[in-house]
Protein backbone atom coordinates (compact mmCIF):
# COMPACT_ATOMS: atom_id res chain seq x y z
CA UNK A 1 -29.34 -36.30 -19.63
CA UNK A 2 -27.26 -34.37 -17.15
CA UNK A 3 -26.81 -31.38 -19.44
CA UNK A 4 -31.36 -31.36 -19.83
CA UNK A 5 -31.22 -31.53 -15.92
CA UNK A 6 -28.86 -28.46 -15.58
CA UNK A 7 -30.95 -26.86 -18.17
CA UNK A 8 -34.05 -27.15 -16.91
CA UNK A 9 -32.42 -26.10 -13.17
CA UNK A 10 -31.41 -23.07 -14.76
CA UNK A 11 -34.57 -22.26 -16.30
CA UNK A 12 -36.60 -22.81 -13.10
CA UNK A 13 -34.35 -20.45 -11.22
CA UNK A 14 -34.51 -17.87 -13.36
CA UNK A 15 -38.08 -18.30 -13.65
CA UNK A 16 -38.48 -17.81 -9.79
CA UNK A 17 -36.23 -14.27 -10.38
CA UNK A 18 -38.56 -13.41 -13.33
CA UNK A 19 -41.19 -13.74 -10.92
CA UNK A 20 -40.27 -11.72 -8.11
CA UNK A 21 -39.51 -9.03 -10.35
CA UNK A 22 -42.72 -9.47 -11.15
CA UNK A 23 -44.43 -9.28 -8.25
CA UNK A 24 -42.41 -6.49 -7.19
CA UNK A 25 -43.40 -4.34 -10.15
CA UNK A 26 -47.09 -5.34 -9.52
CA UNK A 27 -46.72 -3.96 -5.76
CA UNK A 28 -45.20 -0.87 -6.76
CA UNK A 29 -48.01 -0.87 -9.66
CA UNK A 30 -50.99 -1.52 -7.21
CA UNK A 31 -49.30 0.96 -4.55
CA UNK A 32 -49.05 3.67 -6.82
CA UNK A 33 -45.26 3.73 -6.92
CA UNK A 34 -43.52 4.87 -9.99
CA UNK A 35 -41.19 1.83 -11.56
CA UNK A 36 -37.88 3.76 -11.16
CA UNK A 37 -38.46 3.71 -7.48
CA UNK A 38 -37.55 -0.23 -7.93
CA UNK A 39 -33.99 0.39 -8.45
CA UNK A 40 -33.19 2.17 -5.09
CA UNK A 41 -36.33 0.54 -3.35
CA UNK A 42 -39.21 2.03 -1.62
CA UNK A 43 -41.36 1.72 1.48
CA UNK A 44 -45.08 2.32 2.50
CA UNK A 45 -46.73 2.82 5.71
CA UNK A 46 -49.58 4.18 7.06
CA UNK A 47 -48.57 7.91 5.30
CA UNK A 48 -48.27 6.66 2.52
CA UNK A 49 -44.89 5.63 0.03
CA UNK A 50 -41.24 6.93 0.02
CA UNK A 51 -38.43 6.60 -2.39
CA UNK A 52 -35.32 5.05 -0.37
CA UNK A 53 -32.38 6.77 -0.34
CA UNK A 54 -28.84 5.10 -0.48
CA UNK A 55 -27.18 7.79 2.03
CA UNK A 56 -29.73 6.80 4.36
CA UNK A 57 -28.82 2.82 4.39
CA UNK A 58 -28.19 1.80 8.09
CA UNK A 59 -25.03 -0.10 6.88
CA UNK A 60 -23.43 2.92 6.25
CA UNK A 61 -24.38 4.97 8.89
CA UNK A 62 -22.01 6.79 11.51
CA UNK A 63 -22.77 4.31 14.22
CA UNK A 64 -22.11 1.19 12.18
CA UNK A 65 -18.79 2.40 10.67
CA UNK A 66 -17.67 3.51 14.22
CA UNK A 67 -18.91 -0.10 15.53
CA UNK A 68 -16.81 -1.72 12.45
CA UNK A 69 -13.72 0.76 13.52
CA UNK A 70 -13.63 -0.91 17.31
CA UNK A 71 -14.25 -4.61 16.28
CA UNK A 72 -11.16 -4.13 13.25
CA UNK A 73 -9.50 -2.50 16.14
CA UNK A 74 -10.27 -5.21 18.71
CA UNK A 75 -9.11 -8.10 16.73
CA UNK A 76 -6.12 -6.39 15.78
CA UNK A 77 -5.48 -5.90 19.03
CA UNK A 78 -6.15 -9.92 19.80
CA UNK A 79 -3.99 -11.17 17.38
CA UNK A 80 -0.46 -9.25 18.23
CA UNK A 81 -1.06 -10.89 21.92
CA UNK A 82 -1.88 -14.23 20.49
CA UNK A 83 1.25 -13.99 18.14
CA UNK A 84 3.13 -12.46 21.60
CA UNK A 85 1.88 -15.31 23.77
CA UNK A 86 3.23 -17.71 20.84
CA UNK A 87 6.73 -16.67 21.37
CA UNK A 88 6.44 -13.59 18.72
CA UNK A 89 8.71 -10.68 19.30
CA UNK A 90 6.64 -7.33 20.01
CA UNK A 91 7.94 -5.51 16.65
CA UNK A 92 7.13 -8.77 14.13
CA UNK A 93 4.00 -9.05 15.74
CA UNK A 94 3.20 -5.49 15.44
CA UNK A 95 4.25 -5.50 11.61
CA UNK A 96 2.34 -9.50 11.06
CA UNK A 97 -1.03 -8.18 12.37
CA UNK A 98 -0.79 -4.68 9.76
CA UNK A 99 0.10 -6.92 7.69
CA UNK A 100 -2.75 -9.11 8.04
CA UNK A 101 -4.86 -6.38 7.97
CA UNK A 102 -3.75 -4.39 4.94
CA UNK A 103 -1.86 -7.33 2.97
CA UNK A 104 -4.18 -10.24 3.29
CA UNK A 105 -2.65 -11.60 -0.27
CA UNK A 106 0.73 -11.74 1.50
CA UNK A 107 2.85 -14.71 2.76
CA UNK A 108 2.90 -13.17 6.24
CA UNK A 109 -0.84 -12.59 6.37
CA UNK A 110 -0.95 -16.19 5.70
CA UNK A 111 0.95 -17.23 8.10
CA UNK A 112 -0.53 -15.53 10.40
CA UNK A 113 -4.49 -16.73 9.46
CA UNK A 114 -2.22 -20.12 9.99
CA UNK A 115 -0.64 -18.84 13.77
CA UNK A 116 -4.38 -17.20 14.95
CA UNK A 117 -6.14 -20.10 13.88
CA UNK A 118 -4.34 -23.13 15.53
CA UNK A 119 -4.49 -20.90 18.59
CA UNK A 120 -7.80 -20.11 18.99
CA UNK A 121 -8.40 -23.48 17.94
CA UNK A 122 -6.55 -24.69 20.69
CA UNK A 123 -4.54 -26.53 18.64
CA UNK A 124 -1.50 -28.19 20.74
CA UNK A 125 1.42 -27.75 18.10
CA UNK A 126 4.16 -26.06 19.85
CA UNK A 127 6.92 -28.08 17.93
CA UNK A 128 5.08 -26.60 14.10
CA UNK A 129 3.95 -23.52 15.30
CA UNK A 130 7.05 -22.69 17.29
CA UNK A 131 9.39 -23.50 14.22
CA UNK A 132 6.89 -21.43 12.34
CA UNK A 133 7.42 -18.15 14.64
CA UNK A 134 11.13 -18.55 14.59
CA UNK A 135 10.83 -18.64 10.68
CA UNK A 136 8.48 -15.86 10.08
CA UNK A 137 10.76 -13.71 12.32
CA UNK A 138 14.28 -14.82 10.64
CA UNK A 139 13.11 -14.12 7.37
CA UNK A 140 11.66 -11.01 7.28
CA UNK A 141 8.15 -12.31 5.16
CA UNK A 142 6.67 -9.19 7.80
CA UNK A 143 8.86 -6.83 6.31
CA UNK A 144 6.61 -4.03 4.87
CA UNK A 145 9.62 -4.27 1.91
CA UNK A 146 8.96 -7.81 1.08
CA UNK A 147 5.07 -7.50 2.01
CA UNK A 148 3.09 -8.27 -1.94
């Protein structure tokens, strides 16, 4: 019974997706868009309808990248004083938050996502998160040699 339920779930979704695609061809169709204009995507307006073009996506535009650039920069910036404040020396927390950043498969980035997160959740652990500074600092898991 369960594996007719799933079944027919599946089939009803995919339905729906056969649908839009349908309906999206029949816009272009009644518009007087050519199909292969579904693929990047199109828009009409009062002068009529233009092909999209992929170098002109807002997501990728100068001003979003540069926007992206401060807020990476900006939470960088937040977490090295929230690892200082935690009893972190300057150069670990230097190394944890690159790490973070370009090594977020790494033990140190983990411990770190650990660190940031009971302190911006306000999180009143000094005796764990203390011992947890001292250790991240003795062993060298920031190391950019022991970084995976």
């Amino acid at each position: 019974m369960m594996r007719f339920i799933i079944i027919a779930a599946t089939a009803a979704g995919l339905s729906g997706v056969a649908q839009a695609d349908d309906a999206q061809r029949a816009l272009a169709k009644s518009m007087g868009v050519p199909e292969s204009w579904l693929k990047t995507g199109f828009s009409c307006g009062a002068k009529g309808c233009s092909q999209l073009d992929p170098k002109d996506d807002i997501n990728n535009s100068a001003e979003v990248q540069e926007a992206r650039r401060v807020a990476s920069a900006r939470i960088t910036a937040e977490t090295e004083i929230h690892l200082r404040k935690m009893g972190m020396s300057p150069d670990i927390a230097r190394k944890a938050t690159w790490a973070a950043s370009h090594k977020p498969n790494s033990a140190c980035a983990y411990w770190v996502r650990q660190l940031t997160a009971d302190y911006d959740g306000g999180l009143d652990r000094p005796d764990y998160d203390d011992k947890l500074v001292i250790s991240v600092e003795r062993s060298g898991t920031c190391e950019r040699k022991n970084l995976d």
